[in-house]
C-alpha atoms as a PDB file:
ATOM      1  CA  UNK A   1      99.116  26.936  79.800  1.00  0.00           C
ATOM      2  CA  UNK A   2      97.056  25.746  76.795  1.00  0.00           C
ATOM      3  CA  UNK A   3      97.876  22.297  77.677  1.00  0.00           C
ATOM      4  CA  UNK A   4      96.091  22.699  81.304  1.00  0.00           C
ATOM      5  CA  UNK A   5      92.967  24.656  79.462  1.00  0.00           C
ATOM      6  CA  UNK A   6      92.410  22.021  77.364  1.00  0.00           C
ATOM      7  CA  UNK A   7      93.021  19.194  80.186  1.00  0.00           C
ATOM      8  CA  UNK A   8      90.797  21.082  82.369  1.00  0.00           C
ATOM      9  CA  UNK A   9      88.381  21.071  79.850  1.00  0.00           C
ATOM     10  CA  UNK A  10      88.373  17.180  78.593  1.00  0.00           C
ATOM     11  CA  UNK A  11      88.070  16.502  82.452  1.00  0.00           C
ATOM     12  CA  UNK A  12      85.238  18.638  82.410  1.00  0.00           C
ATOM     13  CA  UNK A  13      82.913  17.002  79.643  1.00  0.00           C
ATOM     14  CA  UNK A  14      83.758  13.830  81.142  1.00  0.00           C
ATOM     15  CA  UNK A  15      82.142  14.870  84.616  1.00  0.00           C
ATOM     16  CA  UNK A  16      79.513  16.368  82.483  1.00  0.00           C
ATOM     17  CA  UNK A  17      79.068  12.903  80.678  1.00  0.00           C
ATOM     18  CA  UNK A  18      79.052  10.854  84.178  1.00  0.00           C
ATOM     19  CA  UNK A  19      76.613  13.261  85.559  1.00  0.00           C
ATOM     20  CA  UNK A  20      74.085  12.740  82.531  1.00  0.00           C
ATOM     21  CA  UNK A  21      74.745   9.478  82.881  1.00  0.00           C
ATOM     22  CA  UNK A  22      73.753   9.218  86.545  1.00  0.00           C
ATOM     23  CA  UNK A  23      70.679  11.426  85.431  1.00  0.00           C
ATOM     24  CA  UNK A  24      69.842   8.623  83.168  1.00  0.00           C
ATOM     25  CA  UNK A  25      69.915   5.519  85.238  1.00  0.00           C
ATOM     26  CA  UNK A  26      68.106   7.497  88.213  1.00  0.00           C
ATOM     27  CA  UNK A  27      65.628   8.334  85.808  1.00  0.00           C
ATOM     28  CA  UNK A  28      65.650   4.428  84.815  1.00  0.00           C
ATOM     29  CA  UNK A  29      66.060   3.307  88.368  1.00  0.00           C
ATOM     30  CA  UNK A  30      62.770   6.071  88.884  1.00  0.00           C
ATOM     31  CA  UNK A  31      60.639   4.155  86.196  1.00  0.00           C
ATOM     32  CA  UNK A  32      61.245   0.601  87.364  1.00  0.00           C
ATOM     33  CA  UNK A  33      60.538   1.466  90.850  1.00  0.00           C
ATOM     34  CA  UNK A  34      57.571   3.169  90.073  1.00  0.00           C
ATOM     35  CA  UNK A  35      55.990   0.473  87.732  1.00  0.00           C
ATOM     36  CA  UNK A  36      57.094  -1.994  90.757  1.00  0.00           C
ATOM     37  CA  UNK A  37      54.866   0.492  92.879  1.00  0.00           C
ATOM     38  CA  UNK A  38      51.909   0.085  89.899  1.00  0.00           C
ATOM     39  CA  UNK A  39      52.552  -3.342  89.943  1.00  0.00           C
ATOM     40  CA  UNK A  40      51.589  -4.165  93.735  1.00  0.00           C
ATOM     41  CA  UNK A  41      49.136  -2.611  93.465  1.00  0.00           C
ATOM     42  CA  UNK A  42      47.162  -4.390  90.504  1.00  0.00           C
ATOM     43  CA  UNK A  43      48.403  -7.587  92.721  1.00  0.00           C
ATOM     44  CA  UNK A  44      46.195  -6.025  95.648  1.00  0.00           C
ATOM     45  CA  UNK A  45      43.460  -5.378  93.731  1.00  0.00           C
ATOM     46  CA  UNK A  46      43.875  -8.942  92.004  1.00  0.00           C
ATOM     47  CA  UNK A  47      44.624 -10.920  95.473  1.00  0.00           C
ATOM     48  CA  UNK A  48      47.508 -12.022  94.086  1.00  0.00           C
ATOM     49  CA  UNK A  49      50.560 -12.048  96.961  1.00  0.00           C
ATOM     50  CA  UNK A  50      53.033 -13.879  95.276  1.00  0.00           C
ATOM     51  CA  UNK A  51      53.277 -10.719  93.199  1.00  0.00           C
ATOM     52  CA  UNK A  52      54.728  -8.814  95.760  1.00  0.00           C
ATOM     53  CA  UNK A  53      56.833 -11.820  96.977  1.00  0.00           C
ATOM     54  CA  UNK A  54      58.592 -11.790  93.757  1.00  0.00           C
ATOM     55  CA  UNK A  55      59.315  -7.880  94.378  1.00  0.00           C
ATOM     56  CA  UNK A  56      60.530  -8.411  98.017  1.00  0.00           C
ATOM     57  CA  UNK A  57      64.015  -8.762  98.886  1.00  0.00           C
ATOM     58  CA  UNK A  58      64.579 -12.235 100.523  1.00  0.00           C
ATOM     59  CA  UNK A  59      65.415 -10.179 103.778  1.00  0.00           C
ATOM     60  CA  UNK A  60      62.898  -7.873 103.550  1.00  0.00           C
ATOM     61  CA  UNK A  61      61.426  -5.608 106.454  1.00  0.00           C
ATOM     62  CA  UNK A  62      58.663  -3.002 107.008  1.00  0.00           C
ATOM     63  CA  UNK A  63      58.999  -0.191 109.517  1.00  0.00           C
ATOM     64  CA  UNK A  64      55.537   0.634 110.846  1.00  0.00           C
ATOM     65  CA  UNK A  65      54.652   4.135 112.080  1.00  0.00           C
ATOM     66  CA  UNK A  66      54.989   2.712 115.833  1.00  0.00           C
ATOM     67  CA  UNK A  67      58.439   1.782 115.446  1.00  0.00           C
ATOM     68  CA  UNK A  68      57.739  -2.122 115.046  1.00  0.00           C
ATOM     69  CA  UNK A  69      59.765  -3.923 112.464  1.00  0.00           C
ATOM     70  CA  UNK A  70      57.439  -6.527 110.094  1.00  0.00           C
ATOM     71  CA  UNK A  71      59.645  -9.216 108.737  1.00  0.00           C
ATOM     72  CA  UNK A  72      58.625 -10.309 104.734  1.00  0.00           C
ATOM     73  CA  UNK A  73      56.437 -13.025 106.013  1.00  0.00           C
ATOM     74  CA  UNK A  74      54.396 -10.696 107.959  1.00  0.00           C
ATOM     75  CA  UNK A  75      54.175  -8.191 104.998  1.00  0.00           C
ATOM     76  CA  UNK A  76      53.129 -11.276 103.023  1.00  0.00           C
ATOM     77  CA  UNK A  77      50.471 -12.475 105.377  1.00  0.00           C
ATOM     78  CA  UNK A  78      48.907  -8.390 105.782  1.00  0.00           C
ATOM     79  CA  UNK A  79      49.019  -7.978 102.126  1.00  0.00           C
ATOM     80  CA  UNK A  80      47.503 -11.324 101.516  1.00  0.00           C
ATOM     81  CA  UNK A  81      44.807 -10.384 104.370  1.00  0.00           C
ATOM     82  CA  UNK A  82      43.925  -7.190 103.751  1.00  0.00           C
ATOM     83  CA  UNK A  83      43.400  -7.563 100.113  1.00  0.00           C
ATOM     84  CA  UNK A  84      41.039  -9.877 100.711  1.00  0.00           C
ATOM     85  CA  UNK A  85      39.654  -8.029 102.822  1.00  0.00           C
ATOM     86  CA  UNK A  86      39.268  -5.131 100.731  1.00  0.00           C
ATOM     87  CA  UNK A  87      36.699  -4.169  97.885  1.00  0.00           C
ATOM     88  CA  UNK A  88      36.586  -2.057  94.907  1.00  0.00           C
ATOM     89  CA  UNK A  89      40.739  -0.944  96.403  1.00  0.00           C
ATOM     90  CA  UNK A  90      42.585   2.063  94.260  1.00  0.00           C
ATOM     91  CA  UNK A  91      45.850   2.488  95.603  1.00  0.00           C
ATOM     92  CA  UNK A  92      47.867   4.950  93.958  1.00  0.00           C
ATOM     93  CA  UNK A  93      51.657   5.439  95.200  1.00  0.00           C
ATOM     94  CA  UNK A  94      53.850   8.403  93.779  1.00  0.00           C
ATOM     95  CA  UNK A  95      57.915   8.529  93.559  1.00  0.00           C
ATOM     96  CA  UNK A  96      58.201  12.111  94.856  1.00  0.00           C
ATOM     97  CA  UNK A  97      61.980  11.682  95.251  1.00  0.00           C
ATOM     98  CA  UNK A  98      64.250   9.064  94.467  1.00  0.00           C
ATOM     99  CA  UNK A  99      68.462   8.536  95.354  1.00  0.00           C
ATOM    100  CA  UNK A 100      70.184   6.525  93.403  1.00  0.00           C
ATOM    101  CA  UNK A 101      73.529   5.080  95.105  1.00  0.00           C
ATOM    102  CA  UNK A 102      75.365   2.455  92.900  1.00  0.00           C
ATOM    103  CA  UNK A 103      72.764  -1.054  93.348  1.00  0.00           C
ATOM    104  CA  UNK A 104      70.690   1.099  96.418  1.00  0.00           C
ATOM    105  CA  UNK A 105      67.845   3.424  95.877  1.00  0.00           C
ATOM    106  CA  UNK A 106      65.933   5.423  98.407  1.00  0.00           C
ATOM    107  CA  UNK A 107      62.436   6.427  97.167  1.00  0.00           C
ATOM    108  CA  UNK A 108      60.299   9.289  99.172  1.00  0.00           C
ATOM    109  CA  UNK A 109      57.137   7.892  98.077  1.00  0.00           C
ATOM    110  CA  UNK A 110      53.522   9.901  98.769  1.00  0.00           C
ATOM    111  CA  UNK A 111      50.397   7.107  98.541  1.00  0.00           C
ATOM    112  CA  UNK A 112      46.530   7.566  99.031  1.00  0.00           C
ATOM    113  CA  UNK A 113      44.334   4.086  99.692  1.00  0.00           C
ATOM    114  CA  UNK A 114      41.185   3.954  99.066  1.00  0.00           C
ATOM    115  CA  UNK A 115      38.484   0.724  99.855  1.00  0.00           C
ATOM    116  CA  UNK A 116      35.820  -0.450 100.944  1.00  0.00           C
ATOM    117  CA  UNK A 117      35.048  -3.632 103.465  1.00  0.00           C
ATOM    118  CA  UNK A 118      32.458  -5.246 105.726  1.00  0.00           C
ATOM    119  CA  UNK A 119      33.207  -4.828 109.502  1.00  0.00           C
ATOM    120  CA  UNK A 120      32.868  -7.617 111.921  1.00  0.00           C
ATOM    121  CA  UNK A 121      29.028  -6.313 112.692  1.00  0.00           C
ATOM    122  CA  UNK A 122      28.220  -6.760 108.999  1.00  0.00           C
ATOM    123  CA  UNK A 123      28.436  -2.915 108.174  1.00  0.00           C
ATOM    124  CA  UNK A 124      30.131  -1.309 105.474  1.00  0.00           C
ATOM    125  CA  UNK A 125      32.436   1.088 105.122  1.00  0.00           C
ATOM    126  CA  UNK A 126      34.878   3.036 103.420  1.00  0.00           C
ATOM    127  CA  UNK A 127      38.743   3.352 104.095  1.00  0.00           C
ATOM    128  CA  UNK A 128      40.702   6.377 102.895  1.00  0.00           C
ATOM    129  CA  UNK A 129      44.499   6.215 103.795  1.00  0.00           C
ATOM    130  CA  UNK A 130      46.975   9.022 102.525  1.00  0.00           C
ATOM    131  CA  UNK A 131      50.607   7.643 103.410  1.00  0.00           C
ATOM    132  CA  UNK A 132      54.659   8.905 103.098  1.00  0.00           C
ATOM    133  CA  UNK A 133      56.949   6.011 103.173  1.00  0.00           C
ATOM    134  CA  UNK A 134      60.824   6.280 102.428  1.00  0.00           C
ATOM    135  CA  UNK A 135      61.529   2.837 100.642  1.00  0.00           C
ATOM    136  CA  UNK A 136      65.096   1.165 100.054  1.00  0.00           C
ATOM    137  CA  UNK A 137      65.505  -1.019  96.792  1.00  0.00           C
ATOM    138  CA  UNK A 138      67.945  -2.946  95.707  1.00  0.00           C
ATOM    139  CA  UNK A 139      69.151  -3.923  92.354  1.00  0.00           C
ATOM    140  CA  UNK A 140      69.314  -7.248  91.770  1.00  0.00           C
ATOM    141  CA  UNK A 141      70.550  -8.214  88.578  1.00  0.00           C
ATOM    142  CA  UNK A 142      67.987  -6.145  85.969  1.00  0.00           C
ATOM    143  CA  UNK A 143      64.991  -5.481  88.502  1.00  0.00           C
ATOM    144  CA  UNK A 144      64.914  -3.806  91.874  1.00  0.00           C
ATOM    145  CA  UNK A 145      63.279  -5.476  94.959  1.00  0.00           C
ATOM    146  CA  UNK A 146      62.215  -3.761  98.159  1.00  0.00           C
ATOM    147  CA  UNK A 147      64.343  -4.286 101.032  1.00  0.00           C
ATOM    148  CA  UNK A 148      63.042  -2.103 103.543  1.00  0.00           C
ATOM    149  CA  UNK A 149      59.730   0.316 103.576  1.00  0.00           C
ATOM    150  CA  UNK A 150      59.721   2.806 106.372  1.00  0.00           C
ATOM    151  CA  UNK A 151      56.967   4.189 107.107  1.00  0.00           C
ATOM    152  CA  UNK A 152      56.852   7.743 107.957  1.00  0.00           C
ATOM    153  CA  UNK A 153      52.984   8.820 107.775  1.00  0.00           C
ATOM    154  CA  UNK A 154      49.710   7.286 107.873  1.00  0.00           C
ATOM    155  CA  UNK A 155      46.534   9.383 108.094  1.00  0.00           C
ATOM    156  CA  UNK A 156      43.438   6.607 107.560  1.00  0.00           C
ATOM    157  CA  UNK A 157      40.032   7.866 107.774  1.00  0.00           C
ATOM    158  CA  UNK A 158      36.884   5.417 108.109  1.00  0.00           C
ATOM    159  CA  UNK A 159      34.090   6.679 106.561  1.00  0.00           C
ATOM    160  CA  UNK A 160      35.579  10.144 106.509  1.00  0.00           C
ATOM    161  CA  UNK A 161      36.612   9.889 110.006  1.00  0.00           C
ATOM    162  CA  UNK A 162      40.339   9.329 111.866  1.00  0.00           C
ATOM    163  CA  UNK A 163      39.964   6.246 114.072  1.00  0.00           C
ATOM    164  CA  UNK A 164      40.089   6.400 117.634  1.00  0.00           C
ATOM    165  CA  UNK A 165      43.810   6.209 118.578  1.00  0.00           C
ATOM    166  CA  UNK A 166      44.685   6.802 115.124  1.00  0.00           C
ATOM    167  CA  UNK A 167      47.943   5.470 112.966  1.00  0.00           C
ATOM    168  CA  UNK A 168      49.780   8.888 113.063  1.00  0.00           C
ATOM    169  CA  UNK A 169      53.896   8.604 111.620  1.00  0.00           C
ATOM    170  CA  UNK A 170      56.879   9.254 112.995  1.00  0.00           C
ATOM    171  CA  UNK A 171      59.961  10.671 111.700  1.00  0.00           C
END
């Protein structure tokens, strides 16, 4: 009898020491990915594409909130486009939940945009986007790279406005 107590036990620190230890690299896993997130988004500010190319997975696809699938040259050519486009652009994106599945995590990830640019009449304005996208990375080797962003909500406002016809989500 005391040799199944003290089985039972040793088996049960060792699931307590695998479950810390899958704590730890989600909360590693959670850290990268987030400074990934911080890091596209001093490469929008900066214009700089080729830092979100190095992020991407080489088979990498975006999900948009109308059901059509962007393949990573597409999401290369938008970034590159819009953050030209773009002035004086904050874009601050939030890990609100993050799974962690062997090399595979899926990140719930709450954003908010905001820009300003000229429109095609020479006016400005200002662009306000708050956004939910579920994101799958991928480890590969030490870093994690994006291979699919799916996203779930977009509510853009134009000088405090939605625009006609609107970006809306799905689920």
């Amino acid at each position: 009898m005391q040799g199944r107590i003290v089985s039972w036990l040793a088996a049960l620190v060792m699931l307590s020491g695998a479950f810390a230890l899958a704590r730890a690299d989600d909360a590693g896993a959670r850290r990268a990915i987030q400074a990934n997130y911080d890091r596209i988004a001093a490469a929008f500010r900066a214009h700089k594409p080729q830092v979100l190319d190095s992020l991407l997975a080489p088979d990498a696809t975006l999900t948009t909130p109308d059901h059509k699938t962007w393949d990573r040259a597409r999401i290369l050519s938008d970034f590159g486009r819009q953050s030209t486009m773009m002035k004086d652009a904050t874009w601050r994106r939030k890990v609100v939940a993050l799974t962690v599945h062997n090399n595979e995590a899926v990140a719930t990830v709450h954003g908010n945009f905001h820009g300003a640019f000229t429109s095609r009449d020479g006016k400005p304005h200002v662009f306000d986007l708050d956004s939910l996208t579920v994101d799958t990375w991928v480890r590969a080797g030490h870093n994690w790279k994006l291979k699919h962003a799916d996203t779930r909500q977009l509510q853009p406002k134009i000088d405090g406005k939605a625009p006609p016809g609107g970006m809306g989500g799905h689920s």
